[in-house]
PDB file of N, CA and C in Angstrom:
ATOM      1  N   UNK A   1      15.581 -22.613   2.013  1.00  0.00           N
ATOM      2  CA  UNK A   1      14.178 -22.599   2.407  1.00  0.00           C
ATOM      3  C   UNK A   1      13.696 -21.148   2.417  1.00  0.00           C
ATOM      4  N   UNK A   2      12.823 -20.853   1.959  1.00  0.00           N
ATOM      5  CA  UNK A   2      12.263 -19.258   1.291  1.00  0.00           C
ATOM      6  C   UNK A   2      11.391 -19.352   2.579  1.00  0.00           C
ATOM      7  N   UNK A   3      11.577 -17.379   3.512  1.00  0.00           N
ATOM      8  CA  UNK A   3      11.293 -16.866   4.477  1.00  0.00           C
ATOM      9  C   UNK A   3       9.757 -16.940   4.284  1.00  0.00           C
ATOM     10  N   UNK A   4       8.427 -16.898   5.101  1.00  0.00           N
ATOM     11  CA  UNK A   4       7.561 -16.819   4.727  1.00  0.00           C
ATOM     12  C   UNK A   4       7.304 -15.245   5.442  1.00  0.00           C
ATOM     13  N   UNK A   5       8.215 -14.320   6.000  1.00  0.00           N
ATOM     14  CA  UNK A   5       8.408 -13.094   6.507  1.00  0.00           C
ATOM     15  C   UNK A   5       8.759 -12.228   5.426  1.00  0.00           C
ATOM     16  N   UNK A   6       8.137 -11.165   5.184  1.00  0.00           N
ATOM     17  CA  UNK A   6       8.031 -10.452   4.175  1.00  0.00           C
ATOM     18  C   UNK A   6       8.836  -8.898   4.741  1.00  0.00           C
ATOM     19  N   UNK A   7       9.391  -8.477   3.943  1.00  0.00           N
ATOM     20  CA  UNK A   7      10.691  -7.424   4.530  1.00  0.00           C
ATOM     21  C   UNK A   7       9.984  -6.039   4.445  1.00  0.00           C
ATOM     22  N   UNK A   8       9.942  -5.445   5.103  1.00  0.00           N
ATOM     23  CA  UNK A   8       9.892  -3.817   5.313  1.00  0.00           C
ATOM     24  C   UNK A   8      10.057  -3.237   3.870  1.00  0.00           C
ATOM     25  N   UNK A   9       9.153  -1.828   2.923  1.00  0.00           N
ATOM     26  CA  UNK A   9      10.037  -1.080   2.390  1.00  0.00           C
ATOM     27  C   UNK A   9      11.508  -0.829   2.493  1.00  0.00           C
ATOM     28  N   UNK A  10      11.279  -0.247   3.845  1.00  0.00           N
ATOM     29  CA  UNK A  10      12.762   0.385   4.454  1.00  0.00           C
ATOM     30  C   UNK A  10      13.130  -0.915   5.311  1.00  0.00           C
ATOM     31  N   UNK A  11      14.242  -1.423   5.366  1.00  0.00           N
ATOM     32  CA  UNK A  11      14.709  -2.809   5.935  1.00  0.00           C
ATOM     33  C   UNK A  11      15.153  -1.857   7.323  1.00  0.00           C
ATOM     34  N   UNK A  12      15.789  -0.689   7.861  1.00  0.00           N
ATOM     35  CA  UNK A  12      16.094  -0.255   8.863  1.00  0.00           C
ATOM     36  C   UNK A  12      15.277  -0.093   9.736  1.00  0.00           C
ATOM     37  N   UNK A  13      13.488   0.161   9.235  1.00  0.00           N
ATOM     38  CA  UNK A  13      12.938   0.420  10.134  1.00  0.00           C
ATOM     39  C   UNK A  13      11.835  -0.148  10.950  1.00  0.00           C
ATOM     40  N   UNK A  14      11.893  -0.576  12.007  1.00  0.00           N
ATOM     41  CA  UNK A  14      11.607  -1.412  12.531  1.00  0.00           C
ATOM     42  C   UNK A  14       9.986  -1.849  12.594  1.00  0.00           C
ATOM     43  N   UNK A  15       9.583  -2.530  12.352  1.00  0.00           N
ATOM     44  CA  UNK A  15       7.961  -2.751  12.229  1.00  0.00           C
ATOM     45  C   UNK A  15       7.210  -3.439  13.463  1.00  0.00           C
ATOM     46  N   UNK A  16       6.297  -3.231  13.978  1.00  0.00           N
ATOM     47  CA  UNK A  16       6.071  -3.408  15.325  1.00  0.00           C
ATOM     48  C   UNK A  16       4.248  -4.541  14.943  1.00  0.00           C
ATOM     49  N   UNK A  17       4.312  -4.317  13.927  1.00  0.00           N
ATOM     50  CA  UNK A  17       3.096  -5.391  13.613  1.00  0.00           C
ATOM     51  C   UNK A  17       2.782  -5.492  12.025  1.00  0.00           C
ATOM     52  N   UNK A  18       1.841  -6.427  11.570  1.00  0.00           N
ATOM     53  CA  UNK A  18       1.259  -6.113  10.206  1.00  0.00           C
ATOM     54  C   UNK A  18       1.035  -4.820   9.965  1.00  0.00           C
ATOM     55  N   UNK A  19       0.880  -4.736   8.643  1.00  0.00           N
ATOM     56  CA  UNK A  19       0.120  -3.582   8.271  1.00  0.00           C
ATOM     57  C   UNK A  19      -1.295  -3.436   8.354  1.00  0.00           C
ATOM     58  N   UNK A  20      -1.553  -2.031   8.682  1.00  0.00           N
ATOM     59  CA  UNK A  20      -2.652  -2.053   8.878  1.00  0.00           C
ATOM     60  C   UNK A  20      -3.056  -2.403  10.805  1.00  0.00           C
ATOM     61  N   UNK A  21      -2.307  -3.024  11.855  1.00  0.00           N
ATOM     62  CA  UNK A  21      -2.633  -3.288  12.622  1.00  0.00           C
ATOM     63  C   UNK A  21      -2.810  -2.220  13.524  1.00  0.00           C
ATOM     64  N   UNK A  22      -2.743  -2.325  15.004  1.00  0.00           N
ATOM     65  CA  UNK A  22      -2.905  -1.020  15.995  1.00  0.00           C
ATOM     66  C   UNK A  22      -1.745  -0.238  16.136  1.00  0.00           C
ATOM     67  N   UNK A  23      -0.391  -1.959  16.064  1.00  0.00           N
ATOM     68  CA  UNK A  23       0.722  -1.663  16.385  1.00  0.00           C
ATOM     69  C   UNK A  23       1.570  -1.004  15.342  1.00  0.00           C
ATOM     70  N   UNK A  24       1.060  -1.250  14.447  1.00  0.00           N
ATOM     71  CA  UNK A  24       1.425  -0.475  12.801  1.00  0.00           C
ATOM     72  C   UNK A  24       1.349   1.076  12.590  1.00  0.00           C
ATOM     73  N   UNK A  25      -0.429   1.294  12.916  1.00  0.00           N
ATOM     74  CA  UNK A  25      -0.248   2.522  13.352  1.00  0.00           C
ATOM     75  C   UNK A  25      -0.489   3.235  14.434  1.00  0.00           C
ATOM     76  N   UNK A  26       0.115   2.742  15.570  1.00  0.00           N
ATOM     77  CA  UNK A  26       0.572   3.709  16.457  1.00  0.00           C
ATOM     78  C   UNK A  26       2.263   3.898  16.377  1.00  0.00           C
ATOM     79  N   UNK A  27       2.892   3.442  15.363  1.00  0.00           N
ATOM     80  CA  UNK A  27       4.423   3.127  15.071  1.00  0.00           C
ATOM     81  C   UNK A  27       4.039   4.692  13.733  1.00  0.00           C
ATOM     82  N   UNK A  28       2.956   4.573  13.132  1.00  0.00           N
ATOM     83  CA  UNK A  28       3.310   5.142  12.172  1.00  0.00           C
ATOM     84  C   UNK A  28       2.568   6.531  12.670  1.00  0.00           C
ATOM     85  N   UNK A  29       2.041   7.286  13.674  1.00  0.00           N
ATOM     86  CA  UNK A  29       1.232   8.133  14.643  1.00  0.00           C
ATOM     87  C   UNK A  29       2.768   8.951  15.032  1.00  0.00           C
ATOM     88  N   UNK A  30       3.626   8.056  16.026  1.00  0.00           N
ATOM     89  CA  UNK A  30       4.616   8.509  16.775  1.00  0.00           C
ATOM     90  C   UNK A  30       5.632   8.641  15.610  1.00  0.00           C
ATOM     91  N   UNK A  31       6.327   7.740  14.287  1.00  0.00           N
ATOM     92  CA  UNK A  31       7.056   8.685  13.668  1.00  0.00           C
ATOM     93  C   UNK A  31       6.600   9.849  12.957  1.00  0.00           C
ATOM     94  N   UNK A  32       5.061  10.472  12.978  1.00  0.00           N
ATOM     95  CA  UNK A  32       5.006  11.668  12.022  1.00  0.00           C
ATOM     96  C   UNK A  32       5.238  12.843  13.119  1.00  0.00           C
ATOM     97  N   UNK A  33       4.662  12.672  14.406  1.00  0.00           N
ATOM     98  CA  UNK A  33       4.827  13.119  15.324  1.00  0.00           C
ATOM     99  C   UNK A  33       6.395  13.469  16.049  1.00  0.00           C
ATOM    100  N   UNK A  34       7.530  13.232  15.589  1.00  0.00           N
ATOM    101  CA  UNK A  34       8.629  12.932  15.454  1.00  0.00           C
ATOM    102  C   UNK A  34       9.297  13.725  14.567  1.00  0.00           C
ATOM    103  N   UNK A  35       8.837  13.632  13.129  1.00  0.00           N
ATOM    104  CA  UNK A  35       8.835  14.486  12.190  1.00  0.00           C
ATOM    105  C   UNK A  35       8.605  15.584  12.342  1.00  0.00           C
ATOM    106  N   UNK A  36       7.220  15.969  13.220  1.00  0.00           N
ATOM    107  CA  UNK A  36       6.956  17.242  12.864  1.00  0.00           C
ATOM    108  C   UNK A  36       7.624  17.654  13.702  1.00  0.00           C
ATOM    109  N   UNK A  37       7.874  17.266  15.070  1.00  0.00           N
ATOM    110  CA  UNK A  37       8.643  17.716  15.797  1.00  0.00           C
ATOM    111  C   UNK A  37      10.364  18.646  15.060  1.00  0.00           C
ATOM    112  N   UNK A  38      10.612  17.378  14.737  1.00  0.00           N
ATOM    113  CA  UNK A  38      11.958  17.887  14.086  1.00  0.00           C
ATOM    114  C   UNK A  38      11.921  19.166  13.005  1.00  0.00           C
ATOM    115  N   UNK A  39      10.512  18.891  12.280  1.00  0.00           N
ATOM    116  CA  UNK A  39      11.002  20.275  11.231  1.00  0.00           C
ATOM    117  C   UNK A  39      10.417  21.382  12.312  1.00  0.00           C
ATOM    118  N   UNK A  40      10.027  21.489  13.102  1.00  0.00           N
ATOM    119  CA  UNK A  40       9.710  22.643  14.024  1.00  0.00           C
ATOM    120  C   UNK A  40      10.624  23.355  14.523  1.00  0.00           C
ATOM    121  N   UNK A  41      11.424  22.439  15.279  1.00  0.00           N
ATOM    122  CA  UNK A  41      12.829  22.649  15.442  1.00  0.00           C
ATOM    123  C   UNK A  41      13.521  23.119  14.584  1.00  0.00           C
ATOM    124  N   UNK A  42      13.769  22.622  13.215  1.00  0.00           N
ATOM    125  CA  UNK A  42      15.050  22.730  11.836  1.00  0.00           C
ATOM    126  C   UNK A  42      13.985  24.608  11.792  1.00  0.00           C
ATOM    127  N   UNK A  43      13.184  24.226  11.355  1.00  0.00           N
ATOM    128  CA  UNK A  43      12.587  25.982  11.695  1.00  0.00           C
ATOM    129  C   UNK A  43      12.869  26.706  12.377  1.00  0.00           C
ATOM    130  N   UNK A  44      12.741  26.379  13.558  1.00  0.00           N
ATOM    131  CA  UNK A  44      13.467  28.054  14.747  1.00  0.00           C
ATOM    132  C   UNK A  44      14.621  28.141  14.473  1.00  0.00           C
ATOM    133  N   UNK A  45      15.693  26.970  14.260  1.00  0.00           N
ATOM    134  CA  UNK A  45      17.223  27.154  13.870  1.00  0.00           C
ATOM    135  C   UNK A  45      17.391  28.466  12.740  1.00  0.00           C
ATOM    136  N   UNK A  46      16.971  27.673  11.479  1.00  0.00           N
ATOM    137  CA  UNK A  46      16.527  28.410  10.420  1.00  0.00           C
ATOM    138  C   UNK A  46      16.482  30.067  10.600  1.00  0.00           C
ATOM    139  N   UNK A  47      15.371  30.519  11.514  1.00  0.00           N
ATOM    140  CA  UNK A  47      15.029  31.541  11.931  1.00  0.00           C
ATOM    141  C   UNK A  47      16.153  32.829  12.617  1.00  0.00           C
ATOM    142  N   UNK A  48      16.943  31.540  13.754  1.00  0.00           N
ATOM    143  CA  UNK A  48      17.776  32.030  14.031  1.00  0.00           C
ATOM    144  C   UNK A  48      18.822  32.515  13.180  1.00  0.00           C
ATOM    145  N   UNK A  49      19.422  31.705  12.895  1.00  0.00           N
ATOM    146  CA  UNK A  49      20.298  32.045  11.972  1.00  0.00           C
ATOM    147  C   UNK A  49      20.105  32.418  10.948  1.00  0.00           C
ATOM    148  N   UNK A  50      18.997  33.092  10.544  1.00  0.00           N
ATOM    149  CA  UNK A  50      18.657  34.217   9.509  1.00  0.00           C
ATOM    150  C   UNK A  50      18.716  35.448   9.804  1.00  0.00           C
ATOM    151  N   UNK A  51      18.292  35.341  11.288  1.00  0.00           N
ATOM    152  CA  UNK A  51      18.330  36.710  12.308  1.00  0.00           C
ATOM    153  C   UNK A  51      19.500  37.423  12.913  1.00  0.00           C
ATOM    154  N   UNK A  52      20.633  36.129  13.229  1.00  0.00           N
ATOM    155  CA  UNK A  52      21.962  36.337  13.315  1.00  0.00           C
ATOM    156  C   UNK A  52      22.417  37.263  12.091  1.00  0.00           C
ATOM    157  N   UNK A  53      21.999  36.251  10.930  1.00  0.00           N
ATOM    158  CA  UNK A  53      23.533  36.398   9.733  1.00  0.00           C
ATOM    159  C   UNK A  53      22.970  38.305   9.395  1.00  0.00           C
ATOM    160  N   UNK A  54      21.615  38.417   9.501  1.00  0.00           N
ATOM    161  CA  UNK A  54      21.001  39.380   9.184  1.00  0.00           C
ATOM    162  C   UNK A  54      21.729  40.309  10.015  1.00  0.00           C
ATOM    163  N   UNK A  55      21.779  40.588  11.603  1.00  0.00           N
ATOM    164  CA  UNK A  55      22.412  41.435  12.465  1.00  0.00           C
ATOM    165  C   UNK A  55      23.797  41.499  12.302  1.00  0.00           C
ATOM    166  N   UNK A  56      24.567  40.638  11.574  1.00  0.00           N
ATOM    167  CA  UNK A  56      26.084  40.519  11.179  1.00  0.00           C
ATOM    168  C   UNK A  56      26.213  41.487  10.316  1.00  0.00           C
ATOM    169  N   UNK A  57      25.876  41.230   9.276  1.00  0.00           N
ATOM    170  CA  UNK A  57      25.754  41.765   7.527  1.00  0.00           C
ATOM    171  C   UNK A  57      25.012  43.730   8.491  1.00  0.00           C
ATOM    172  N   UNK A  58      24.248  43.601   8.744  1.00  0.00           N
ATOM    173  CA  UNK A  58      23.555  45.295   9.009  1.00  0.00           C
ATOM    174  C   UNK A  58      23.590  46.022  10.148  1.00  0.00           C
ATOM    175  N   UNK A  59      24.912  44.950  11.232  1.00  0.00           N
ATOM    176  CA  UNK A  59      25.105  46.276  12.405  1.00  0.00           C
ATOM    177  C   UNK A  59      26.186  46.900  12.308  1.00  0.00           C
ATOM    178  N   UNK A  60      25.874  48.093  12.476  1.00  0.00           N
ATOM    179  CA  UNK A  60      27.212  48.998  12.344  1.00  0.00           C
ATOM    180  C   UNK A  60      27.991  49.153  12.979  1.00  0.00           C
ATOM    181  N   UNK A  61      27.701  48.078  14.161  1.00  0.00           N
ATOM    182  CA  UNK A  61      28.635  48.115  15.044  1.00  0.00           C
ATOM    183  C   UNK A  61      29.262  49.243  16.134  1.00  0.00           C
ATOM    184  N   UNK A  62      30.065  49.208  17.006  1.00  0.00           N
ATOM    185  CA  UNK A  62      29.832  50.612  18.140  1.00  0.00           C
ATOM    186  C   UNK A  62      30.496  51.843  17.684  1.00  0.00           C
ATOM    187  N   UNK A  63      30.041  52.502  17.714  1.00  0.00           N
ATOM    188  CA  UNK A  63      30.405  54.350  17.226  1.00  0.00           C
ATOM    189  C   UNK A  63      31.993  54.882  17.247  1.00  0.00           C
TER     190      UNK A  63
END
């Protein structure tokens, strides 16, 4: 008997209404928000450890 439920792009991720609904996008609001979060983060890392490897490689270390 064929589902009359129609599957996600992504089958992992969880869908909280039709498309297009409130619940759709406030699902799709909070993962970009999520996102940006994270590359904000992967950025200061980034930063850091550019700043590290940089002070490794060019300190001369104590006299």
């Amino acid at each position: 008997m064929p589902s009359s439920h129609t599957e996600p792009a992504d089958e992992e991720t969880p869908q909280w209404g039709p498309p297009g609904s409130p619940l759709q996008k406030a699902q799709s609001e909070i993962a970009r928000r999520i996102a940006k979060e994270i590359m904000r983060v992967d950025r200061k890392a980034l930063e850091l450890d550019a700043k590290t490897a940089f002070r490794a490689v060019h300190d001369p270390g104590p006299a």
